[in-house]
Structure formats: C-alpha cells, structure tokens
Protein backbone atom coordinates (compact mmCIF):
# COMPACT_ATOMS: atom_id res chain seq x y z
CA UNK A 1 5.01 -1.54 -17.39
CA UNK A 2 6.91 -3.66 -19.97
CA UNK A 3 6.47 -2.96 -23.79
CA UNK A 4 8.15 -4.55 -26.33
CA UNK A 5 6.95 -2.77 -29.54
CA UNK A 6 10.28 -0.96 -30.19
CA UNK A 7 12.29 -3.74 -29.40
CA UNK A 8 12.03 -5.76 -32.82
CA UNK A 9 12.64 -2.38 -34.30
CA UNK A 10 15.53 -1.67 -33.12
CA UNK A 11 16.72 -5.38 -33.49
CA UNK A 12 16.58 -5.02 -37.26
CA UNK A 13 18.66 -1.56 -37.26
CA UNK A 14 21.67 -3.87 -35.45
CA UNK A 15 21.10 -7.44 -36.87
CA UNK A 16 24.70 -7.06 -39.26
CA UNK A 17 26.41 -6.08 -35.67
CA UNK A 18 28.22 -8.73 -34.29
CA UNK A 19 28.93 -10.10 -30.90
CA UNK A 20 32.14 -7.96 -30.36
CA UNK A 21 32.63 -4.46 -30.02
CA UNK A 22 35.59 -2.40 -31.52
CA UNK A 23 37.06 -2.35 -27.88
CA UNK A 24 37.32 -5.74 -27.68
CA UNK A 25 34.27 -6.13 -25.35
CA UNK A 26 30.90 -7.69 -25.65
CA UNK A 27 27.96 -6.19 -27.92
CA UNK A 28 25.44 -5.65 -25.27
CA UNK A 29 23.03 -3.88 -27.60
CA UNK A 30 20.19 -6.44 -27.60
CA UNK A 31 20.48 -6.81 -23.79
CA UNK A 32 20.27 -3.55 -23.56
CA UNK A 33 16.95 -2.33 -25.55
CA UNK A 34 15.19 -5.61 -24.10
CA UNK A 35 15.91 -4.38 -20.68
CA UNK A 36 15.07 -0.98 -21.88
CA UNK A 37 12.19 -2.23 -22.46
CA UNK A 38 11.29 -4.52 -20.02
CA UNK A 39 11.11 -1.11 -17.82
CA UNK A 40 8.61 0.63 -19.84
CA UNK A 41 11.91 3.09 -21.36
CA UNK A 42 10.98 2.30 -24.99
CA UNK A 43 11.94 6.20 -24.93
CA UNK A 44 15.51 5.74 -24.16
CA UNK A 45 15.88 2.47 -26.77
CA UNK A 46 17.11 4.50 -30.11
CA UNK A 47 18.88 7.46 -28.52
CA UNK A 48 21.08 4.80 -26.60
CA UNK A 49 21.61 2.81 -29.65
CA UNK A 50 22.55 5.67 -31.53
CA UNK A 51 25.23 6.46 -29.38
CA UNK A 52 26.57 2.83 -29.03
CA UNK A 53 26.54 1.81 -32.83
CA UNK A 54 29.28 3.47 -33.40
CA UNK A 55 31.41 0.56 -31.54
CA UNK A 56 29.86 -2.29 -33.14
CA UNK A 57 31.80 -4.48 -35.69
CA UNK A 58 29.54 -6.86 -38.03
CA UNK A 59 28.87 -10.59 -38.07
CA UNK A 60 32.43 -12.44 -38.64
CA UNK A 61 32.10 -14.52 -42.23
CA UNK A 62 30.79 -18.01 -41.44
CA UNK A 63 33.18 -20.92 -42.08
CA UNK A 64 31.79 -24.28 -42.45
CA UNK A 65 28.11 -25.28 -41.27
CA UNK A 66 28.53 -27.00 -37.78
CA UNK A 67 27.44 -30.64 -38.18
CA UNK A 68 24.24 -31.75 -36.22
CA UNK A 69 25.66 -34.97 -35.80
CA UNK A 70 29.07 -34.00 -34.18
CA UNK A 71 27.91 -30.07 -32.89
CA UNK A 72 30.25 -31.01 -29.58
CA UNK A 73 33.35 -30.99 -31.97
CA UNK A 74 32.46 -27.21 -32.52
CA UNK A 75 31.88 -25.92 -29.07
CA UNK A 76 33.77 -23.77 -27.54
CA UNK A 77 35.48 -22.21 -31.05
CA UNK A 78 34.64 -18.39 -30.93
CA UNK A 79 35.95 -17.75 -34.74
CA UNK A 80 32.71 -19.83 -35.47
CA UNK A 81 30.37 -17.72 -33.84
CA UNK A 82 28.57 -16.85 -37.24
CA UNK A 83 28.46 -20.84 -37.69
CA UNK A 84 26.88 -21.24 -34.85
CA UNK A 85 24.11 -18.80 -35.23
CA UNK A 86 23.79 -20.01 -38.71
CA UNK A 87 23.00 -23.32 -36.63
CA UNK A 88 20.72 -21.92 -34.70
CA UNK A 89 18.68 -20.09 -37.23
CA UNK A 90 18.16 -23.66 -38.93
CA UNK A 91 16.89 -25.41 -35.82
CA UNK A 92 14.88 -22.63 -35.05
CA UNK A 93 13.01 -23.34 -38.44
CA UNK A 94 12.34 -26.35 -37.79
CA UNK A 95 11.25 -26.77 -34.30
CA UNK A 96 9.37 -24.57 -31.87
CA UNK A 97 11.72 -22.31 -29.74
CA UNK A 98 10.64 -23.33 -26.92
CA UNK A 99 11.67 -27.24 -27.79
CA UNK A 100 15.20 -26.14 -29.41
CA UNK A 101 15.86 -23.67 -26.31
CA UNK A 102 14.82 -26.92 -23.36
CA UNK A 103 17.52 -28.98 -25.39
CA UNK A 104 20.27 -26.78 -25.88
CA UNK A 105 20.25 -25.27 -22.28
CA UNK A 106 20.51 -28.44 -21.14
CA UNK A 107 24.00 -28.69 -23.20
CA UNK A 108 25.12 -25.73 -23.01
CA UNK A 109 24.51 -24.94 -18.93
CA UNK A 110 28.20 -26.57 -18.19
CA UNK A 111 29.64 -23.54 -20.27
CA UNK A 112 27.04 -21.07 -17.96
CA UNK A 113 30.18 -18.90 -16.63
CA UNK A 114 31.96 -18.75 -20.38
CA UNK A 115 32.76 -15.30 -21.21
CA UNK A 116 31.27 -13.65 -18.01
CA UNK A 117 27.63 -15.21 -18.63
CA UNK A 118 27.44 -12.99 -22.20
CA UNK A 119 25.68 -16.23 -23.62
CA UNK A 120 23.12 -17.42 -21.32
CA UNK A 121 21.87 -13.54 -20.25
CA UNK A 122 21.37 -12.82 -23.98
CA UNK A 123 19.50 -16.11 -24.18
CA UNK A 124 17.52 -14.68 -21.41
CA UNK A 125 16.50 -11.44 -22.69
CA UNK A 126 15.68 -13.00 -26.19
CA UNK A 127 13.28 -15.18 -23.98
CA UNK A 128 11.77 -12.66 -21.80
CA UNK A 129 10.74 -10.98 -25.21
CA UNK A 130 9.73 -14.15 -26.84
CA UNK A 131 7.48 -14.90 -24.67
CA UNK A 132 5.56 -11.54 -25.04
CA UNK A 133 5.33 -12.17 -28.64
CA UNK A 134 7.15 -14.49 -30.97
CA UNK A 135 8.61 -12.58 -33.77
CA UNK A 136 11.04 -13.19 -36.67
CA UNK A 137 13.30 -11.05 -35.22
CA UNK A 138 12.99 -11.69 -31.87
CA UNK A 139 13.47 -15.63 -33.10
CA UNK A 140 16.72 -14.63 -35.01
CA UNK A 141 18.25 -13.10 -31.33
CA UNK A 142 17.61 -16.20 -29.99
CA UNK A 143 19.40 -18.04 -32.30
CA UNK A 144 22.20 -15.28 -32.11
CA UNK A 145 22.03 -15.67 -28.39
CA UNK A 146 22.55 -19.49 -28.53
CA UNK A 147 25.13 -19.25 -31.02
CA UNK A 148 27.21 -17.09 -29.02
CA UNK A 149 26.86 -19.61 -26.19
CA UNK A 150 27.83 -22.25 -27.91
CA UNK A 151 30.95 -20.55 -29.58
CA UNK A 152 31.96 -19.54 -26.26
CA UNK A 153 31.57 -22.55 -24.45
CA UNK A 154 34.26 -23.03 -21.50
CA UNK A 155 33.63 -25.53 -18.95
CA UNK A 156 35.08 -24.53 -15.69
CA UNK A 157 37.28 -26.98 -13.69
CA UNK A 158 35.68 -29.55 -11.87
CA UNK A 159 38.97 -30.90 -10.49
CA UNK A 160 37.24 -32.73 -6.88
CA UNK A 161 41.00 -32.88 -5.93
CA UNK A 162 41.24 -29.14 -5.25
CA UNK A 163 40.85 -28.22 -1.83
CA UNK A 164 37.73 -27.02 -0.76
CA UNK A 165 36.83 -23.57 1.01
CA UNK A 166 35.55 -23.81 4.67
C-alpha cells in the first residue's frame, strides 16, 4: 500500500543537503524515502536516513539568478545547481506544477542520460508524491529535482555519421 505521510517529514530534516554526497556520489536521499514509501516501508524511512546523513554535504551557495530569458546559456553548469533550484522554486510559485513540469521536460528530455538519469528519476519520485498530495515540501523537491536536471544537462552525441550497430 503506498503512504506518503512520512515522506514530507523527512524531506524537511534533509532540505539543507545537497545533491552530492561526501564520496563524490549522488544524494539519493529523497529517492530513497519516496520509494520507501511508495512500498508501504514508512517504517524503514528515518532509520535509513539516519544512517545516510552522515554523507550528505549542503546546498552549494547560489551564484547569479539564471535568466528566464536566456535559461539555455545556463544548462549544463553543475556549480549552478543551487541557481537552478532557486529557478525552479520561482516558477513553481507562479505556475501550477503540473504546467512548469510539461514545459521543462520537454527541454530538458535531450539531457535524459546526464549524470546516470540522477535528474529525471528524482523528477519522478517528486511526481509520484505530488500527485498523492501537493505539498510545500514536496513542491520544493520538485524544483530541487529540476534544478539538478538542468545543472546537469549533457546531451549525448547524435553524430548520424557514426556507424550503426546491426
């Protein structure tokens, strides 16, 4: 059975971590008490998170607010990860999620394989719980989710000159 009452919760107890662990890897908090969740383990959410807390590094400090009008010159830049959730946050205010999620996956799809999928699965997870209940803090992952997306962006090559497999 999937519940979702511990997942905004435990959202607010990691919303300083960043997208990075200590390690080097991915955070994959979030994805992981959604999915927790999604399975009816609401149990296992804050034992697991206690454990893996202890590798999480915060938020980077933002830069320079990505401009709306010229957000392509931005993608891609992973030191602006912060500026591009800030980004996200503010188009999440002022338009429903679903509208600002239909437009951005549309721009963002050609980077689907940047950093091993890390952006597009969080965007799913944030969605799966969104659409059980919108929440602030379930809003705020999905702008995190996009961000990180966005700052990862990496097209890969679509060179039609290569040879193809048979």
């Amino acid at each position: 059975m999937m519940t979702h009452t511990l997942f905004d919760t435990a959202l607010e107890s990691i919303e300083d971590a960043g997208p990075d662990l200590r390690n080097g890897l991915t955070n994959h908090a979030p994805m992981a008490i959604e999915a927790l969740c999604a399975l009816g383990r609401e149990d296992a959410v804050m034992p697991w998170l206690e454990h893996y807390r202890a590798g999480m590094l915060p938020w980077p400090s933002a830069q320079e607010p990505i401009d709306p009008h010229n957000w392509r010159a931005a993608l891609g830049q992973i030191e602006r990860v912060s500026d591009w959730r800030a980004f996200f946050v503010n188009e999440l205010q002022t338009a429903p999620w679903r509208a600002v999620l239909n437009r951005w996956v549309e721009r963002l799809t050609p980077a689907i394989c940047a950093s091993a999928t890390h952006g597009v699965i969080r965007v799913a997870h944030a969605v799966r719980a969104l659409s059980l209940d919108e929440t602030p803090m379930r809003v705020a992952e999905l702008a995190a989710g996009l961000g990180y997306w966005a700052a990862c962006y990496q097209e890969l090559p679509t060179d039609l000159s290569v040879r193809k497999c048979r």
